[in-house]
N, C-alpha and C. Protein backbone atom coordinates (compact mmCIF):
# COMPACT_ATOMS: atom_id res chain seq x y z
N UNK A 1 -34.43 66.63 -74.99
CA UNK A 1 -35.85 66.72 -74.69
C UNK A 1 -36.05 66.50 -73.20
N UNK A 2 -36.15 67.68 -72.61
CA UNK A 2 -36.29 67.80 -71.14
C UNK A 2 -37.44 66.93 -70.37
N UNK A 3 -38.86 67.13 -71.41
CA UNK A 3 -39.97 67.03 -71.06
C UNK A 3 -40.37 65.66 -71.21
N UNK A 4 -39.64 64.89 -71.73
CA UNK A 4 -39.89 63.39 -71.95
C UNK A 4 -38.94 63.04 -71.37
N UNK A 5 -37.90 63.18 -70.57
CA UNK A 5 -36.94 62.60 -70.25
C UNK A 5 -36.64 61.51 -69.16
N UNK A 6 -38.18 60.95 -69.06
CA UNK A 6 -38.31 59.53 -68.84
C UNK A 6 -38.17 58.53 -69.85
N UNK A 7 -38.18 58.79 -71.25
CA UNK A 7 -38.25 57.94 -72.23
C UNK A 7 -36.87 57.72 -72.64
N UNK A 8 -36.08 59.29 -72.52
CA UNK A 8 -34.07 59.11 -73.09
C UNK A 8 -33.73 57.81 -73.10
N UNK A 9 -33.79 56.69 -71.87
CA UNK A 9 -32.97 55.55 -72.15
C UNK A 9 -33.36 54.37 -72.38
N UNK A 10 -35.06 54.93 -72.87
CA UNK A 10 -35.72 53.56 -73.29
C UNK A 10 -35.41 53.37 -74.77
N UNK A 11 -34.90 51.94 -75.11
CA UNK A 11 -35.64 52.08 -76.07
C UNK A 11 -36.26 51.64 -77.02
N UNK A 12 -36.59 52.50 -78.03
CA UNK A 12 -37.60 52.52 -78.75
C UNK A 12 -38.99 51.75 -79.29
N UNK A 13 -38.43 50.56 -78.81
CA UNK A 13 -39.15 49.02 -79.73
C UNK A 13 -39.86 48.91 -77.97
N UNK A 14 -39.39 49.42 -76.85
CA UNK A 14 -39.89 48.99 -75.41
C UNK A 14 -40.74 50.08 -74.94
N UNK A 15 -41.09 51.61 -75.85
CA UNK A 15 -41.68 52.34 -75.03
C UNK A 15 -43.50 52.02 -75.18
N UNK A 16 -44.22 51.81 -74.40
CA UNK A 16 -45.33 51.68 -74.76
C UNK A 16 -46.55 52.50 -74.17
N UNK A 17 -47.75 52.43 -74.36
CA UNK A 17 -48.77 53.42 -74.23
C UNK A 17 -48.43 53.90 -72.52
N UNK A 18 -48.37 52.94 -71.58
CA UNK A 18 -48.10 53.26 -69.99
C UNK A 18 -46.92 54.26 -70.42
N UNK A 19 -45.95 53.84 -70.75
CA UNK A 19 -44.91 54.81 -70.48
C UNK A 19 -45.19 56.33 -71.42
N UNK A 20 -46.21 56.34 -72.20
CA UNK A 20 -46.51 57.35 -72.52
C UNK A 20 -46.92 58.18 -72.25
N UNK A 21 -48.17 57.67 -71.59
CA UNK A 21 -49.07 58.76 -70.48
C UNK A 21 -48.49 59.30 -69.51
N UNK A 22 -47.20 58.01 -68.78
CA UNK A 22 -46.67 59.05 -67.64
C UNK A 22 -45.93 59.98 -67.86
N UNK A 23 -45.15 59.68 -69.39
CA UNK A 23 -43.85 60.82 -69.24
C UNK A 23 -44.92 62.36 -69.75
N UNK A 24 -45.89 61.89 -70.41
CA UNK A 24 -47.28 63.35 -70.77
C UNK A 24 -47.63 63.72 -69.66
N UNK A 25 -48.48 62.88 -68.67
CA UNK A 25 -49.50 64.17 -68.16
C UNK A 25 -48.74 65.02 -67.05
N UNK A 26 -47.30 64.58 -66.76
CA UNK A 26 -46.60 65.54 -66.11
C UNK A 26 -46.95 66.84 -66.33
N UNK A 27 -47.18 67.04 -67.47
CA UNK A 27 -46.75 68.09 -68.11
C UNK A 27 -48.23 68.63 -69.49
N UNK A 28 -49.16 67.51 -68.81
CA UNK A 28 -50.21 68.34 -70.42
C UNK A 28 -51.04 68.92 -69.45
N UNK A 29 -51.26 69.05 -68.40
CA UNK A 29 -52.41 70.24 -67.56
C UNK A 29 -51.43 71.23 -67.27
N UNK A 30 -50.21 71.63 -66.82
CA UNK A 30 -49.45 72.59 -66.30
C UNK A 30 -48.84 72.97 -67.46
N UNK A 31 -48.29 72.39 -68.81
CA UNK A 31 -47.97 72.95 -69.82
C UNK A 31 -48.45 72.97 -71.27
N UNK A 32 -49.68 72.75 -71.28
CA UNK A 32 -50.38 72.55 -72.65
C UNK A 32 -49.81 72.53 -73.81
N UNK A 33 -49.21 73.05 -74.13
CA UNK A 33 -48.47 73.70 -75.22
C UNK A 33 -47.61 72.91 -75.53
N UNK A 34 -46.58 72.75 -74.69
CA UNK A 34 -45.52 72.36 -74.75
C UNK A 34 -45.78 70.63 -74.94
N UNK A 35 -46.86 70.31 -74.26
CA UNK A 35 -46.57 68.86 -73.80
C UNK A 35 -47.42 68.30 -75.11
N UNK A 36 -48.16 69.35 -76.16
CA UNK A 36 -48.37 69.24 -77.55
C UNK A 36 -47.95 68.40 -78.14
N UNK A 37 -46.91 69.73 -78.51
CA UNK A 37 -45.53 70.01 -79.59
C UNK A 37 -44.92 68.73 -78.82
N UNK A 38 -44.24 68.43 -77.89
CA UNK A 38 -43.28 66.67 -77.29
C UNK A 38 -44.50 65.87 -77.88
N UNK A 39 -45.35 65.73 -77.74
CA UNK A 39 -46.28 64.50 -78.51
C UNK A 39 -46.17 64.14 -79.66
N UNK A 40 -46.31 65.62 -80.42
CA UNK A 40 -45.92 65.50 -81.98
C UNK A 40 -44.68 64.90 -82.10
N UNK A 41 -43.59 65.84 -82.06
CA UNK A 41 -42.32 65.13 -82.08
C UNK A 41 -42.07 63.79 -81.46
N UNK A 42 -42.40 63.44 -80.61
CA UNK A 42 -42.62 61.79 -80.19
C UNK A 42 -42.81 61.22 -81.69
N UNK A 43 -44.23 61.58 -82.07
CA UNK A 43 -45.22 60.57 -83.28
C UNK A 43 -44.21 60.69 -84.28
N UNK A 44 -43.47 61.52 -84.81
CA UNK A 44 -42.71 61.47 -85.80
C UNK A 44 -41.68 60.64 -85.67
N UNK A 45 -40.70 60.70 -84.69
CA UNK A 45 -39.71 60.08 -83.81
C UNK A 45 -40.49 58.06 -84.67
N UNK A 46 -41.34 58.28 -83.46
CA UNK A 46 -41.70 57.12 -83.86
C UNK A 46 -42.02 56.42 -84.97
N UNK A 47 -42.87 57.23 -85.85
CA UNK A 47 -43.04 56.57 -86.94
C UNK A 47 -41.81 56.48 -87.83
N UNK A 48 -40.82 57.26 -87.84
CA UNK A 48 -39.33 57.10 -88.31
C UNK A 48 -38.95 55.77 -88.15
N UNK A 49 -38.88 55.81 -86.44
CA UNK A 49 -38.40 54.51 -86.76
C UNK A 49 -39.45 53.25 -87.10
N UNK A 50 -40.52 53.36 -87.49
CA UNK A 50 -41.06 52.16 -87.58
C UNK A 50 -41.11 51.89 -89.47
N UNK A 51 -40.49 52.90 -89.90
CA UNK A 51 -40.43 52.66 -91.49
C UNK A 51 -38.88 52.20 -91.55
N UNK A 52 -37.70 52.35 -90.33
CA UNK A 52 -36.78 51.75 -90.64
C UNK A 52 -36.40 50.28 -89.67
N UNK A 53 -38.11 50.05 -89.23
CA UNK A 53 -38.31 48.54 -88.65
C UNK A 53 -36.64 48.29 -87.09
N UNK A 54 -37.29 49.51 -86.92
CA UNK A 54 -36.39 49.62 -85.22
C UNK A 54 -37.45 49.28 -84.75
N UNK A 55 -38.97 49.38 -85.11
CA UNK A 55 -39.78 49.17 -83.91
C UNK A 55 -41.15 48.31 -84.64
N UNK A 56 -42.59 47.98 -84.26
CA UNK A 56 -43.71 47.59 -84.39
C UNK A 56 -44.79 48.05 -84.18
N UNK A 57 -45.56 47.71 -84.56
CA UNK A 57 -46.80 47.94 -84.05
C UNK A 57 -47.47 49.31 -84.37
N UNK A 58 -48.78 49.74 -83.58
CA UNK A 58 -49.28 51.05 -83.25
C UNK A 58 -48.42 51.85 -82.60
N UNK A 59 -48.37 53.38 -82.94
CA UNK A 59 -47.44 54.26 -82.52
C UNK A 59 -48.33 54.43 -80.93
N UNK A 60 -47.25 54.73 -80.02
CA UNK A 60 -48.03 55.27 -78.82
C UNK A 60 -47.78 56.17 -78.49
N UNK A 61 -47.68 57.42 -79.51
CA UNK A 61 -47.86 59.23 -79.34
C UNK A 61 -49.11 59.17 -80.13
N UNK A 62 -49.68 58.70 -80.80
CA UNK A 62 -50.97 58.83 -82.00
C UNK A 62 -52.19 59.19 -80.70
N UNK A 63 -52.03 60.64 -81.49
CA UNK A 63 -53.31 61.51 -80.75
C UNK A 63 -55.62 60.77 -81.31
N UNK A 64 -55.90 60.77 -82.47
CA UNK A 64 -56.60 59.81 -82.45
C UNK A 64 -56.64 58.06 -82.34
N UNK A 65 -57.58 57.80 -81.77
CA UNK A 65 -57.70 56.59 -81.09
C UNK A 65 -56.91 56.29 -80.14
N UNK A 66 -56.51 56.90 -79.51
CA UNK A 66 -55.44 56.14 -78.28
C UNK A 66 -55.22 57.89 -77.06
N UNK A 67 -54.33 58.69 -77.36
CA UNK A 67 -54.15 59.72 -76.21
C UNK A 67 -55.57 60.34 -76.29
N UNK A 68 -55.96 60.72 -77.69
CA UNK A 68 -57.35 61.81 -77.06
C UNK A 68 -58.56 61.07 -76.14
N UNK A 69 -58.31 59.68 -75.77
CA UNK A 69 -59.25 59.30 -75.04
C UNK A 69 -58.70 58.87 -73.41
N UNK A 70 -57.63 59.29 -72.89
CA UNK A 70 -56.93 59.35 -72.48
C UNK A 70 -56.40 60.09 -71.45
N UNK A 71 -55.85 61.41 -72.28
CA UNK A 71 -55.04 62.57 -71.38
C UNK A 71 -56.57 63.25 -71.66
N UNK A 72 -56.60 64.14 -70.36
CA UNK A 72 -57.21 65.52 -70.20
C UNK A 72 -57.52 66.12 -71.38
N UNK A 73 -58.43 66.80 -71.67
CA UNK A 73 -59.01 68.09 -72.45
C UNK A 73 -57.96 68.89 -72.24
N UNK A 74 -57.71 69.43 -73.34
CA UNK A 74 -56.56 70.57 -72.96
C UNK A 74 -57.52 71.75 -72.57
N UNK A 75 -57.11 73.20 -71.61
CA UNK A 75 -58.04 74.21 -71.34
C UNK A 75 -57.62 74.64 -71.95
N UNK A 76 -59.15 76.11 -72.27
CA UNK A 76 -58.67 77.10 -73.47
C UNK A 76 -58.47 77.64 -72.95
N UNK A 77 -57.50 78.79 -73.98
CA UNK A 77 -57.15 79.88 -73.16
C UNK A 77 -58.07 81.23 -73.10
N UNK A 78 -57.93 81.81 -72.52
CA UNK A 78 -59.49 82.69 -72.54
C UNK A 78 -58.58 83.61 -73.23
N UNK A 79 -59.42 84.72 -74.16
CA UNK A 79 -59.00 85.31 -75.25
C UNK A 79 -59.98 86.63 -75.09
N UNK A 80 -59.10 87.78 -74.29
CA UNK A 80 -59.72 88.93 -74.45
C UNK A 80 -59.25 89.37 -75.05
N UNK A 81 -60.28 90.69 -75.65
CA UNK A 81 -59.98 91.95 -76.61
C UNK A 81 -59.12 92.85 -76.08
N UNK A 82 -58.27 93.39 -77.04
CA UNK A 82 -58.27 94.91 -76.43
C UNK A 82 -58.83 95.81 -76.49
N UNK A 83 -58.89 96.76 -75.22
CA UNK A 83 -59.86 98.10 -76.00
C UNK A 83 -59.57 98.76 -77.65
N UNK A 84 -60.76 99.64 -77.62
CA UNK A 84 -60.69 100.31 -79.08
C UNK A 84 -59.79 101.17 -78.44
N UNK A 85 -58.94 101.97 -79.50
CA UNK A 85 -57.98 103.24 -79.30
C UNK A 85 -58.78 104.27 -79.94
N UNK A 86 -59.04 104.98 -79.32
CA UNK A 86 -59.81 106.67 -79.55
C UNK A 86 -58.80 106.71 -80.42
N UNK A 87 -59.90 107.05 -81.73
CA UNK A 87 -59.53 107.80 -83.16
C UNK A 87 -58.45 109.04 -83.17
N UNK A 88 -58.91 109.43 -81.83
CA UNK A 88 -58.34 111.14 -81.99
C UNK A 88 -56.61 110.85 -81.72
N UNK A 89 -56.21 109.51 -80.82
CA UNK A 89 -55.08 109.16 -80.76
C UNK A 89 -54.26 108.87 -81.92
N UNK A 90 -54.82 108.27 -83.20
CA UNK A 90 -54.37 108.46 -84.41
C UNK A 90 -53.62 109.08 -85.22
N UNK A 91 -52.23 108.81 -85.65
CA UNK A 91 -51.84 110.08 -86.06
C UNK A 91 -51.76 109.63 -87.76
């Protein structure tokens, strides 16, 4: 995981909300998408280990109550049409 790879040698029971935001907003205005999907997989990561009591507490990838008040609005992406294709092009 390229995109978190401030977190690789922490671990787990030591990463907390600070170290969350920084290894994110690198990467949630310049890569939206991507810096998603690493959040998700974080929250899972994490809650894994907190059902096999490697760790405590509140998860600090959990998008309500904690990042969505937090990181940036993600931007939308603007979503044009394509033209219609003349019928007569139809085969």
């Amino acid at each position: 995981m390229r995109y978190a790879a401030a977190l690789r040698d922490t671990p787990i029971d030591r990463i907390d909300d600070m170290a969350v935001r920084s290894a994110l907003m690198s990467i949630w205005v310049t890569l939206p998408e991507t810096a998603s999907r690493v959040r998700g997989r974080c929250e899972e990561i994490w809650d894994y280990a907190k059902v096999h009591s490697w760790c405590t507490g509140e998860n600090p990838f959990r998008w309500k109550g904690n990042l969505k008040h937090v990181l940036p609005r993600r931007p939308k992406l603007e979503q044009r049409h394509l033209a219609a294709m003349d019928y007569r092009h139809i085969s």
